[in-house]
Structures are given as C-alpha cells and as structure tokens.
N, C-alpha and C. Protein backbone atom coordinates (compact mmCIF):
# COMPACT_ATOMS: atom_id res chain seq x y z
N UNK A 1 206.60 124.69 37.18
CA UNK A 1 206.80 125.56 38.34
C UNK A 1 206.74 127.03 37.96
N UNK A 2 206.73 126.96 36.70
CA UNK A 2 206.34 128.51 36.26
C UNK A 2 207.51 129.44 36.00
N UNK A 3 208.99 128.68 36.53
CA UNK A 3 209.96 129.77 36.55
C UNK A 3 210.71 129.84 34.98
N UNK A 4 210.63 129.07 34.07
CA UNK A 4 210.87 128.94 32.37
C UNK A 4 209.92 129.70 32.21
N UNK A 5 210.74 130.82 31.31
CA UNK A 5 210.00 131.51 30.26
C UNK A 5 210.52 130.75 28.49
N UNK A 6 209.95 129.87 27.90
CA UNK A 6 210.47 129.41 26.47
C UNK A 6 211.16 128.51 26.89
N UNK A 7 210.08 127.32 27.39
CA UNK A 7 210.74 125.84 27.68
C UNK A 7 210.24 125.07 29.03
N UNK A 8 210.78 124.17 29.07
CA UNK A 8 209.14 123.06 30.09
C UNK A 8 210.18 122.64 30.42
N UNK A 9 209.85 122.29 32.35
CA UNK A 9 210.41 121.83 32.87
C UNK A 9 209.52 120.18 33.74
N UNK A 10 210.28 119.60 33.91
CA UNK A 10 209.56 117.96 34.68
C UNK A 10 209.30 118.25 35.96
N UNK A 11 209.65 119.45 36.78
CA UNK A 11 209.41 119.42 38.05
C UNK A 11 208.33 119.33 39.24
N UNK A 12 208.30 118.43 39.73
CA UNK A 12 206.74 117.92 40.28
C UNK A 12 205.73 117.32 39.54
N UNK A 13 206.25 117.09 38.60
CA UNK A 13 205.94 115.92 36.88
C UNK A 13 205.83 114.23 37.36
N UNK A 14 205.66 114.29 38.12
CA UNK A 14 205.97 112.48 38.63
C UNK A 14 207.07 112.09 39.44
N UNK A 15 207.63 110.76 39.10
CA UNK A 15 208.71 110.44 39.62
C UNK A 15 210.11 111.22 39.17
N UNK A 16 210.77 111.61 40.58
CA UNK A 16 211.76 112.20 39.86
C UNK A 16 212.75 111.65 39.34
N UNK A 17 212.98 112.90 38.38
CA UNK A 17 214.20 112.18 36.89
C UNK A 17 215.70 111.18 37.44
N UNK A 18 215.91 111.98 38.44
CA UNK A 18 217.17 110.82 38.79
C UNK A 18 216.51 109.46 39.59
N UNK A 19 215.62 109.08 39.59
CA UNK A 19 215.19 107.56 39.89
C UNK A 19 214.95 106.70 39.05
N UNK A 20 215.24 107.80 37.98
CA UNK A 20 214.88 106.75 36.39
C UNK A 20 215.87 105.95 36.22
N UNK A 21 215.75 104.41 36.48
CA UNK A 21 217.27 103.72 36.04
C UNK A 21 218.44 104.08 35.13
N UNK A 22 217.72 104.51 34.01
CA UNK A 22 218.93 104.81 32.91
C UNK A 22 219.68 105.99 33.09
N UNK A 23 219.11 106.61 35.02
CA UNK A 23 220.24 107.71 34.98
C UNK A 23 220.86 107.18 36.70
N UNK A 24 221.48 105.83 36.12
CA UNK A 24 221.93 105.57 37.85
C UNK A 24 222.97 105.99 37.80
N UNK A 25 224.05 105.90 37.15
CA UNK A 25 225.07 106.50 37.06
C UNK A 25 225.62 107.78 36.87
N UNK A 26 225.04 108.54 36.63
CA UNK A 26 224.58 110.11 37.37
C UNK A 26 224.34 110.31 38.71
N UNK A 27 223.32 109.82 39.08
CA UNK A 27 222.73 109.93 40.20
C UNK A 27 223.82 109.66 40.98
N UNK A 28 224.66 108.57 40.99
CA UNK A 28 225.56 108.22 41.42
C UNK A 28 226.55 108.94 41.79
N UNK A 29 227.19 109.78 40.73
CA UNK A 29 228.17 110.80 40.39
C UNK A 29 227.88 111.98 41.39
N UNK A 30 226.44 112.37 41.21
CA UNK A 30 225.97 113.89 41.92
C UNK A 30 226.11 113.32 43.45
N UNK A 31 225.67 112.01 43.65
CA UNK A 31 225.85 111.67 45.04
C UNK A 31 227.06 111.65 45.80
N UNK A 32 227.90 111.44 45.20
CA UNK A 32 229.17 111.09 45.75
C UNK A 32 229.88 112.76 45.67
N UNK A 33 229.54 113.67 44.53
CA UNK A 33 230.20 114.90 44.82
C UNK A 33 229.56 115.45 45.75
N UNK A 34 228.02 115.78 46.08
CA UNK A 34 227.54 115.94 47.31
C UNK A 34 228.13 115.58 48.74
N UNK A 35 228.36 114.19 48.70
CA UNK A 35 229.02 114.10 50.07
C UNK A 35 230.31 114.57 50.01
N UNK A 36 231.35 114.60 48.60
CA UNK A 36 232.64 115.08 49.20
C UNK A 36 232.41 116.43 49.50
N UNK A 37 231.33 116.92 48.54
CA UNK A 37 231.63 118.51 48.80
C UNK A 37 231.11 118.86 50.33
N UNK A 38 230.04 118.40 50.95
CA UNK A 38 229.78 118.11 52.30
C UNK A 38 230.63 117.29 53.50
N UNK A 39 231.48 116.31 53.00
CA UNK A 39 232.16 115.88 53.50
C UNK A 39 230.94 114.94 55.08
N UNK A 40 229.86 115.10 54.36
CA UNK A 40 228.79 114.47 55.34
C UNK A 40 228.02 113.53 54.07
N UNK A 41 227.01 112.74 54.57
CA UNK A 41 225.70 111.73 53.62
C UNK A 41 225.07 112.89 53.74
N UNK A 42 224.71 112.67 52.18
CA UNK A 42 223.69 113.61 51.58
C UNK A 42 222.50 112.50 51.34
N UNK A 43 221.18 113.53 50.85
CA UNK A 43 220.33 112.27 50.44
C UNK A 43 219.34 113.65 49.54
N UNK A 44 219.41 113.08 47.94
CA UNK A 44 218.62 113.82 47.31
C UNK A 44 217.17 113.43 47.46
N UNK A 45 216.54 114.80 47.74
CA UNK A 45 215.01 114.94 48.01
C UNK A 45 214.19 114.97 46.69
N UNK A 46 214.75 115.11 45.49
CA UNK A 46 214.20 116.01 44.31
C UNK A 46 215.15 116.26 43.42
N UNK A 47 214.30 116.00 42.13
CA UNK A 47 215.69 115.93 40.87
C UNK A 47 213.71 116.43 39.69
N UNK A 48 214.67 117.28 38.69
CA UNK A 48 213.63 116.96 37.35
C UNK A 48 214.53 117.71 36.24
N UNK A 49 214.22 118.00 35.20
CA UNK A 49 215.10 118.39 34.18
C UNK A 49 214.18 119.88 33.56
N UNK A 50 215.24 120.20 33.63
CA UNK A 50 214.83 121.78 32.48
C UNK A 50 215.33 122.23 31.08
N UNK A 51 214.57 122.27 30.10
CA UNK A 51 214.71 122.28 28.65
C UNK A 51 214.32 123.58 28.72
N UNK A 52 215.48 124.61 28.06
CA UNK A 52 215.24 125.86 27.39
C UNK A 52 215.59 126.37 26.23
N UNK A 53 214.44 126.81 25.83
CA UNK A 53 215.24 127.45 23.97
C UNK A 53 215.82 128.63 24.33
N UNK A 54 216.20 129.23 22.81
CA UNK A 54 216.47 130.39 22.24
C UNK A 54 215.68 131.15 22.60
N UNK A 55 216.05 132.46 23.44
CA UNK A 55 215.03 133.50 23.88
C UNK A 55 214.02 133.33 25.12
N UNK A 56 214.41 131.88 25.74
CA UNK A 56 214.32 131.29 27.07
C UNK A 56 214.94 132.44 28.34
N UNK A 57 213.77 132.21 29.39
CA UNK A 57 214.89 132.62 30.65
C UNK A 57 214.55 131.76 31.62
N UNK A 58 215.43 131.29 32.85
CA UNK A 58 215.01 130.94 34.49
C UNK A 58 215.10 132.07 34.70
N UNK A 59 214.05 132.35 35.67
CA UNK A 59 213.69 133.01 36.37
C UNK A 59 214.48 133.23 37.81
N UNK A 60 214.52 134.23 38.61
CA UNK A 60 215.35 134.76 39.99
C UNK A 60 214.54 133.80 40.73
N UNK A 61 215.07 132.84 41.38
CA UNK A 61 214.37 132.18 42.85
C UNK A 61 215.47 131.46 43.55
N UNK A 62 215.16 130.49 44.23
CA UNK A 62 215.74 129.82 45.55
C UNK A 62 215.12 128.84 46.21
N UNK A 63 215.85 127.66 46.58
CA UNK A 63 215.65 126.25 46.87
C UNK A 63 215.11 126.06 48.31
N UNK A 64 214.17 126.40 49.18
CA UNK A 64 214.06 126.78 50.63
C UNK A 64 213.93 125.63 51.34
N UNK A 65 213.42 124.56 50.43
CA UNK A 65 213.29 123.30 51.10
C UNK A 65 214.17 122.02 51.27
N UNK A 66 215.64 123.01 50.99
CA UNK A 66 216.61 121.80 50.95
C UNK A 66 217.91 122.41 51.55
N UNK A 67 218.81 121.75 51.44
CA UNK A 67 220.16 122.30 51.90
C UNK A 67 220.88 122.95 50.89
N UNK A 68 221.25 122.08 49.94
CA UNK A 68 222.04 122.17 48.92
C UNK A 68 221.30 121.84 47.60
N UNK A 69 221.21 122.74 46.34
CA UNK A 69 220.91 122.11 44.82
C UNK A 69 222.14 122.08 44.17
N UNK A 70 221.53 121.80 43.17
CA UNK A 70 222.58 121.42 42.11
C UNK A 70 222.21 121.47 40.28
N UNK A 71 223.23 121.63 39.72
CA UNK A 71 222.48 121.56 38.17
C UNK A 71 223.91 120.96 37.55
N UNK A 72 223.48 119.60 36.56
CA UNK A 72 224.31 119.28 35.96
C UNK A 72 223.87 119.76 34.13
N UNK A 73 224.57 120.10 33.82
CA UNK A 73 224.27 120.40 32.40
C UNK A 73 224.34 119.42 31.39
N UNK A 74 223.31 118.98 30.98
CA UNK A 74 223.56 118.00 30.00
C UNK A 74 224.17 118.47 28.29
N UNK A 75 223.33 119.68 28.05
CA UNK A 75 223.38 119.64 26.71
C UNK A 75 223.30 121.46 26.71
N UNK A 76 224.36 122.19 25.92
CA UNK A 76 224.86 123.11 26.36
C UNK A 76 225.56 123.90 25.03
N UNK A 77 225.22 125.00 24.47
CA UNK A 77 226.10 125.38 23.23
C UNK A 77 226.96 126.04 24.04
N UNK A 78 228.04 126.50 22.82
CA UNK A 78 229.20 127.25 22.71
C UNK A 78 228.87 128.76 23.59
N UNK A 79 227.77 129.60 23.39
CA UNK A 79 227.30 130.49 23.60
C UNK A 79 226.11 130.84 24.32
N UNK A 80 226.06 129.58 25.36
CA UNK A 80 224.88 129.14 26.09
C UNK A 80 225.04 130.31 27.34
N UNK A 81 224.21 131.18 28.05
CA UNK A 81 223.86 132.13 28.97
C UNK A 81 224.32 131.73 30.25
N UNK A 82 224.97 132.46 30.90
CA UNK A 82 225.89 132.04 32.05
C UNK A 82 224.45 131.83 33.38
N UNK A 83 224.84 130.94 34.35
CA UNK A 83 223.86 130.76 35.50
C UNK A 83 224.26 131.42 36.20
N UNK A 84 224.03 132.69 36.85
CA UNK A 84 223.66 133.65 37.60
C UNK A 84 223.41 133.78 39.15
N UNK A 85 224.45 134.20 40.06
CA UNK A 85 224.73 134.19 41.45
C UNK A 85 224.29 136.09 41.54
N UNK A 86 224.53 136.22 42.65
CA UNK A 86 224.28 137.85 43.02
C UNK A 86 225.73 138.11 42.78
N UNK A 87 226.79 137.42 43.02
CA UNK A 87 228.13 138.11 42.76
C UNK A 87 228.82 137.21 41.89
N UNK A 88 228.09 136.01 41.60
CA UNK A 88 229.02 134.98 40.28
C UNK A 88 228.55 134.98 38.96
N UNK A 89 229.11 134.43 37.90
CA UNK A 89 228.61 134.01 36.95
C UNK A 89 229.19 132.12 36.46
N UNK A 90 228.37 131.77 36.31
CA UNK A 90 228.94 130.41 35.46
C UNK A 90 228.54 130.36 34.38
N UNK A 91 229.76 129.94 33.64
CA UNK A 91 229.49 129.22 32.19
C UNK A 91 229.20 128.10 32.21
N UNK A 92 228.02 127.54 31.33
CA UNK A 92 228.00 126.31 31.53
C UNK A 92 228.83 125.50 30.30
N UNK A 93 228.98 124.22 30.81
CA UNK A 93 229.56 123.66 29.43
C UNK A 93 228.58 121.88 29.47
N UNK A 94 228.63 121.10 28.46
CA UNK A 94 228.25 119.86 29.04
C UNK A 94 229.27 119.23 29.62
N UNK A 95 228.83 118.62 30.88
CA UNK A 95 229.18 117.76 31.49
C UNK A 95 229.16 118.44 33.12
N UNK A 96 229.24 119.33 32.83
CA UNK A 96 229.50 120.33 34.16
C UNK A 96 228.59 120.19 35.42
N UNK A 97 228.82 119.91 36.50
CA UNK A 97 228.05 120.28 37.62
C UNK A 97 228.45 121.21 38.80
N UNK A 98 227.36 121.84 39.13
CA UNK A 98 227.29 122.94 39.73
C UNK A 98 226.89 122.66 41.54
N UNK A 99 226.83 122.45 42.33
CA UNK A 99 226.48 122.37 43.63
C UNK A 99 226.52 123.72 44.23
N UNK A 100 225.40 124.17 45.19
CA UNK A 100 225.26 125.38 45.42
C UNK A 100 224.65 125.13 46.53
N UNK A 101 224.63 126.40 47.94
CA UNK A 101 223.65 126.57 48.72
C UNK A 101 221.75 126.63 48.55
N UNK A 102 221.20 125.85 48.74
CA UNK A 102 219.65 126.22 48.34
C UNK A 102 219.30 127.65 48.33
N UNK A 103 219.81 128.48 49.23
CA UNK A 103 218.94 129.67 49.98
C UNK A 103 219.71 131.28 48.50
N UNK A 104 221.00 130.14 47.98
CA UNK A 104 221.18 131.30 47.09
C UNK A 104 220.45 131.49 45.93
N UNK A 105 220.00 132.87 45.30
CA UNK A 105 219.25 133.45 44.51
C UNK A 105 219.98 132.71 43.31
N UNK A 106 219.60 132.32 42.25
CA UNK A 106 219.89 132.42 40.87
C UNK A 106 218.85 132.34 39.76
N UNK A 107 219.23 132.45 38.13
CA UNK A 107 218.83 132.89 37.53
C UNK A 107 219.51 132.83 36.00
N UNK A 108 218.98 133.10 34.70
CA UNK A 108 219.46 132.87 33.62
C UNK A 108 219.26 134.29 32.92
N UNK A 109 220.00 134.97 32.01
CA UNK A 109 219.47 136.16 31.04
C UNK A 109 218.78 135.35 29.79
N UNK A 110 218.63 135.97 29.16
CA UNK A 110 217.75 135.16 27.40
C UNK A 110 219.09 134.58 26.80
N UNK A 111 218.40 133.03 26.79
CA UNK A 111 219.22 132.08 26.58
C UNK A 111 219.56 132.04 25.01
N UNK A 112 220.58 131.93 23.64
CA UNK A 112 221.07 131.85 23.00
C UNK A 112 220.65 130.55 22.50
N UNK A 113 220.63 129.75 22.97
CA UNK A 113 220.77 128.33 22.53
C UNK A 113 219.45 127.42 23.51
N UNK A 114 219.23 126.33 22.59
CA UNK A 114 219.09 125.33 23.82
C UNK A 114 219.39 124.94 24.82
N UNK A 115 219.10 124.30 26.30
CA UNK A 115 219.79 124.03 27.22
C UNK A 115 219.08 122.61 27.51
N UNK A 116 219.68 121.80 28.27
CA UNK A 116 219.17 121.10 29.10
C UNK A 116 219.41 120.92 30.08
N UNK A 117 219.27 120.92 31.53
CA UNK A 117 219.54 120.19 32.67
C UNK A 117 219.00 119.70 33.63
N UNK A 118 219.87 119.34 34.01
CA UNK A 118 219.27 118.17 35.40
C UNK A 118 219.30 118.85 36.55
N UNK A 119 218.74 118.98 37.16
CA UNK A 119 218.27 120.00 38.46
C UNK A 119 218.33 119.06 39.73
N UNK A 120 218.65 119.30 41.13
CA UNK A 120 218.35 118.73 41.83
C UNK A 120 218.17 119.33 43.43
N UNK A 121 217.68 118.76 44.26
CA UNK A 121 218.13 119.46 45.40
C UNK A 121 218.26 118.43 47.06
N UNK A 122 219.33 118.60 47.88
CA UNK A 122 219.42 117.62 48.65
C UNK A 122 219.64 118.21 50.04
N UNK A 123 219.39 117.29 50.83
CA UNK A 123 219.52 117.41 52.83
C UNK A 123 220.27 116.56 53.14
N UNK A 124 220.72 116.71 54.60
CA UNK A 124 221.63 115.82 54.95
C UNK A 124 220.84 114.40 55.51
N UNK A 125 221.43 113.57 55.42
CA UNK A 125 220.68 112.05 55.98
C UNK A 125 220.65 112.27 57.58
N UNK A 126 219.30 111.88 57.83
CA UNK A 126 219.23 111.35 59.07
C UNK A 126 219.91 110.16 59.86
C-alpha cells in the first residue's frame, strides 16, 4: 500500500491474515473486543500484517472504508516508536491492542526496532 517506509506489508496480498486458521483465536479476541467496545456486532472487512525495521516509518493516513481499525502488536521492543494520534501517543508493547476510529489520522516516527502487527479494519453487521 505504499505507506512502510523499511518493511512490507500483506495488505491486499490475498486472503486476509486473520482468516488464516492458525490465527482463530485472535481473530476471536479482536472480535469480541470490537463488539464490547461497540457494544453492537462488528464484522471485520480486512486484516493483513505490517513488518517494520530499524529506521522504518508508517506513514500519516486513515481507514475511510470502515468504521473502526485496529492494530494488535505482535512483536514489539523495549524502545519500539509510539503509534501516533493528532493529540495521543501509544506505546506499544506485545500483546497490546489498539481499537480506533477509521477516519482518525495516524502514523509512526523512525522506528528503533522491529515491529510487527496485525492490522485490521471493521463495520457494523448488517
């Protein structure tokens, strides 16, 4: 998608990453915090993973085609680059998930470390 600078992302890569069996129990997890945090059925549209090195950035954009994204962090150093709101910052750590409005801006500075995560983005069920 072009928005990694120093690192490849799966997005629009095939089937997406959370349909892969060996991540049902994830999928699972993000689903169920989705609806509490909605307190409505969610239904993810789109999932892929983003790998970034050392001296990596995401890029400033926004999710337009969904309600809500999300990023769970899989794999995460000590000194890993906070994910970036117009007025927040997060640290990431592993295990962590993040749920957010689609329409908000975010973004990474030059990443320190490796990263990995799981990306996703969801609507409400019909």
């Amino acid at each position: 998608h072009g928005l990694i600078k120093n690192g490849y992302s799966s997005y629009n890569q095939g089937r997406p990453i959370l349909e892969d069996p060996n991540l049902f129990g994830l999928k699972t997890i993000i689903q169920k915090n989705l609806n509490d945090y909605t307190q409505k059925r969610m239904k993810i549209i789109n999932s892929w993973f983003n790998v970034t090195y050392p001296g990596g950035i995401l890029k400033k954009h926004k999710h337009e085609e969904s309600i809500l994204s999300g990023a769970f962090y899989v794999k995460v150093g000590k000194e890993s680059t906070p994910l970036l709101f117009e007025h927040t910052k997060i640290n990431p750590r592993n295990g962590l998930l993040v749920i957010f409005p689609s329409t908000m801006l975010h973004h990474t500075e030059e990443e320190t470390e490796e990263r990995i995560v799981v990306s996703f983005n969801a609507n409400y069920r019909k």
